[in-house]
C-alpha atoms as a PDB file:
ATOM      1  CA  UNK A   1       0.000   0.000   0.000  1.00  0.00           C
ATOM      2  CA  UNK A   2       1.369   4.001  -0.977  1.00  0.00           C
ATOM      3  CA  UNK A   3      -0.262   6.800  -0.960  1.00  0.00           C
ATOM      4  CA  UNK A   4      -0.228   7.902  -5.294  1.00  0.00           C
ATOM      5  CA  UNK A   5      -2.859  10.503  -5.044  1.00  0.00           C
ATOM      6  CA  UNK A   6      -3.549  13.518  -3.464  1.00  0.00           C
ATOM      7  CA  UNK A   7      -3.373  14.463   0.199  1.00  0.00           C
ATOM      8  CA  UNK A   8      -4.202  16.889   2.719  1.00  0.00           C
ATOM      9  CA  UNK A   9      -3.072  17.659   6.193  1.00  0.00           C
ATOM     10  CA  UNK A  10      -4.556  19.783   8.501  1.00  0.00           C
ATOM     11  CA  UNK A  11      -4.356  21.100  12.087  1.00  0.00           C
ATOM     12  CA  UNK A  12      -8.074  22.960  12.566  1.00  0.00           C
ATOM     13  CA  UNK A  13      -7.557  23.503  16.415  1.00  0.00           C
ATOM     14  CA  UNK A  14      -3.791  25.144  16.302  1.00  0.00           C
ATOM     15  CA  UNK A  15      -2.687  27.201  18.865  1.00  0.00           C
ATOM     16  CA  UNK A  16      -2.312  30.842  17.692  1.00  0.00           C
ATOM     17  CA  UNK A  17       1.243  30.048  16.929  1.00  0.00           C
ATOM     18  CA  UNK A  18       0.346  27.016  14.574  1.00  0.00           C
ATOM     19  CA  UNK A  19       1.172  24.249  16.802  1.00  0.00           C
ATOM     20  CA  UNK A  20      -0.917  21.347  17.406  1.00  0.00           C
ATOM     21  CA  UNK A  21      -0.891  17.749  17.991  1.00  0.00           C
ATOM     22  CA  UNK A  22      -4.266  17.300  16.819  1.00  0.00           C
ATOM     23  CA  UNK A  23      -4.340  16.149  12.726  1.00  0.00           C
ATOM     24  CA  UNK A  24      -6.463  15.954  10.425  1.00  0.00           C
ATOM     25  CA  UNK A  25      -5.870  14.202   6.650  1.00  0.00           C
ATOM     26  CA  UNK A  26      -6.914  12.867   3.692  1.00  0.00           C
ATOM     27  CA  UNK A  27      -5.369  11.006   1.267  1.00  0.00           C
ATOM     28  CA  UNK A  28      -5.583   8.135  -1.889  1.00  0.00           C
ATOM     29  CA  UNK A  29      -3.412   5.305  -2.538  1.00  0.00           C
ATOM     30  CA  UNK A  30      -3.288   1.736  -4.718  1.00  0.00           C
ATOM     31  CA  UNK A  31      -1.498  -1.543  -3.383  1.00  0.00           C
ATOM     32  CA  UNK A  32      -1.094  -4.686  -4.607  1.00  0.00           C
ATOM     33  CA  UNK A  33      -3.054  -7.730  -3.046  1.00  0.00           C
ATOM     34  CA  UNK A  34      -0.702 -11.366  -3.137  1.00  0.00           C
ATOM     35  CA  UNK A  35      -2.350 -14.439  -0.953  1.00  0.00           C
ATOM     36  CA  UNK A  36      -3.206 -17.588  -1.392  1.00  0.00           C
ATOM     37  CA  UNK A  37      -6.840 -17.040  -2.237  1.00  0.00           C
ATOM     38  CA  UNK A  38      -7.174 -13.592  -3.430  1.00  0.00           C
ATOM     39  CA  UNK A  39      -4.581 -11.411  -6.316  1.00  0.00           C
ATOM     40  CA  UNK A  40      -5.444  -8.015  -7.493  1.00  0.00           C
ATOM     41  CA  UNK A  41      -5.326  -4.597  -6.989  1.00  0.00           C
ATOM     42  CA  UNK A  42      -6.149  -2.313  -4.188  1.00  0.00           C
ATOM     43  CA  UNK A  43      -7.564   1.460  -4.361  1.00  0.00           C
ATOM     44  CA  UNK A  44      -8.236   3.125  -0.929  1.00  0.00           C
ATOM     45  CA  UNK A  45      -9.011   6.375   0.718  1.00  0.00           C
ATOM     46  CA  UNK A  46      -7.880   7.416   4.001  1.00  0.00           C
ATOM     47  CA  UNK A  47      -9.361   9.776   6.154  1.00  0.00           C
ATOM     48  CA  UNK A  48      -7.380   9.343   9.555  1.00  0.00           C
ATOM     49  CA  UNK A  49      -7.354  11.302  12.739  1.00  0.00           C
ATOM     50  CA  UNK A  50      -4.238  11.942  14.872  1.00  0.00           C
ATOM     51  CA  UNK A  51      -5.282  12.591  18.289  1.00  0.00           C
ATOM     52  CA  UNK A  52      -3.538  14.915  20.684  1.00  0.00           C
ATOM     53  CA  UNK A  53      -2.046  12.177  22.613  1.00  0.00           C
ATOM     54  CA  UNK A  54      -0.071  11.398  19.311  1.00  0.00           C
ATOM     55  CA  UNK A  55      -2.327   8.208  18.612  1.00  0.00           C
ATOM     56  CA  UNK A  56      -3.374   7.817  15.073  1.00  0.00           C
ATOM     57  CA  UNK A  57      -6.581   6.467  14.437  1.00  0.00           C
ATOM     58  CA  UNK A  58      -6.789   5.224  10.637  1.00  0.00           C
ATOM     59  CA  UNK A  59     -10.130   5.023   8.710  1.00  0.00           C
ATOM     60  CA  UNK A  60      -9.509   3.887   5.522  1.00  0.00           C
ATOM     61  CA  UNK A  61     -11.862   2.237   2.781  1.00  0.00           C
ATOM     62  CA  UNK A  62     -11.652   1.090  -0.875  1.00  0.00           C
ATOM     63  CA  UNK A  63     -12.106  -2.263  -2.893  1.00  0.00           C
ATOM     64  CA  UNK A  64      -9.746  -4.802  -4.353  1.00  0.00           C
ATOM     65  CA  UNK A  65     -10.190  -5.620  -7.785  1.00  0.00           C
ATOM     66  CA  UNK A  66      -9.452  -9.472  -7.853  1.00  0.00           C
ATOM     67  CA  UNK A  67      -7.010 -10.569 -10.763  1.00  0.00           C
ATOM     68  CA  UNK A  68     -10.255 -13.034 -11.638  1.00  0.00           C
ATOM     69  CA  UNK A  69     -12.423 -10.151 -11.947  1.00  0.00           C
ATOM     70  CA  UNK A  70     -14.340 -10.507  -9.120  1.00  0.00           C
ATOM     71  CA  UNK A  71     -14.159  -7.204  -5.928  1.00  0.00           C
ATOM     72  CA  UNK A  72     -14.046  -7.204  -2.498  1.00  0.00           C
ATOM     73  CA  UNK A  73     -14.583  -4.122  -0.487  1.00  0.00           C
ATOM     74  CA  UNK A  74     -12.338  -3.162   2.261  1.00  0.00           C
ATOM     75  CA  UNK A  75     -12.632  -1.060   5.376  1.00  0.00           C
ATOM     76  CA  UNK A  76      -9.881  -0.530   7.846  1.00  0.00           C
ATOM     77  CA  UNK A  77     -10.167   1.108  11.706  1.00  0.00           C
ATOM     78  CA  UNK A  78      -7.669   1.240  14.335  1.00  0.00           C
ATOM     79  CA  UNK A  79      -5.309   2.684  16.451  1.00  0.00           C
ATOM     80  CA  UNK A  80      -1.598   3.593  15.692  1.00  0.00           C
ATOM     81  CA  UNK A  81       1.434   4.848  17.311  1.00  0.00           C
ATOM     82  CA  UNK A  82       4.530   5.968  15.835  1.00  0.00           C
ATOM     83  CA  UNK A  83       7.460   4.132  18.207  1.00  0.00           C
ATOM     84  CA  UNK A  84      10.322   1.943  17.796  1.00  0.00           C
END
């Protein structure tokens, strides 16, 4: 999965001198899907939220176009931290 489109960050609740934790964004992307039972393609949107306690929460939903011709839809939620 990459991001290939367009995307858009944004910080609506910054303090007067820009900073935030808080995030906003939106972006597009393509993948490729390899298994066992399913091969194809992947297009997605992402619309996730990082929270002020640095936590990202992805939402992300698209539809895999199966190399047999056959699609799947997709929809991803969670939680994510950046760490080591």
């Amino acid at each position: 999965m990459r991001y290939t489109g367009g995307s858009s960050w944004h910080r609506p609740y910054a303090r007067p001198d820009g900073t935030s934790e808080e995030e906003f964004g939106y972006g597009t992307g393509e993948g490729t899907v390899t298994g066992d039972l399913i091969n194809g393609t992947l297009t997605w949107v992402n619309v996730p939220r990082r929270r002020e306690d640095g936590v990202w929460t992805p939402d992300l939903r698209g539809f895999i176009k199966a190399d047999d011709g056959g699609e799947l839809l997709v929809f991803i939620q969670g939680l994510s931290i950046d760490g080591d």
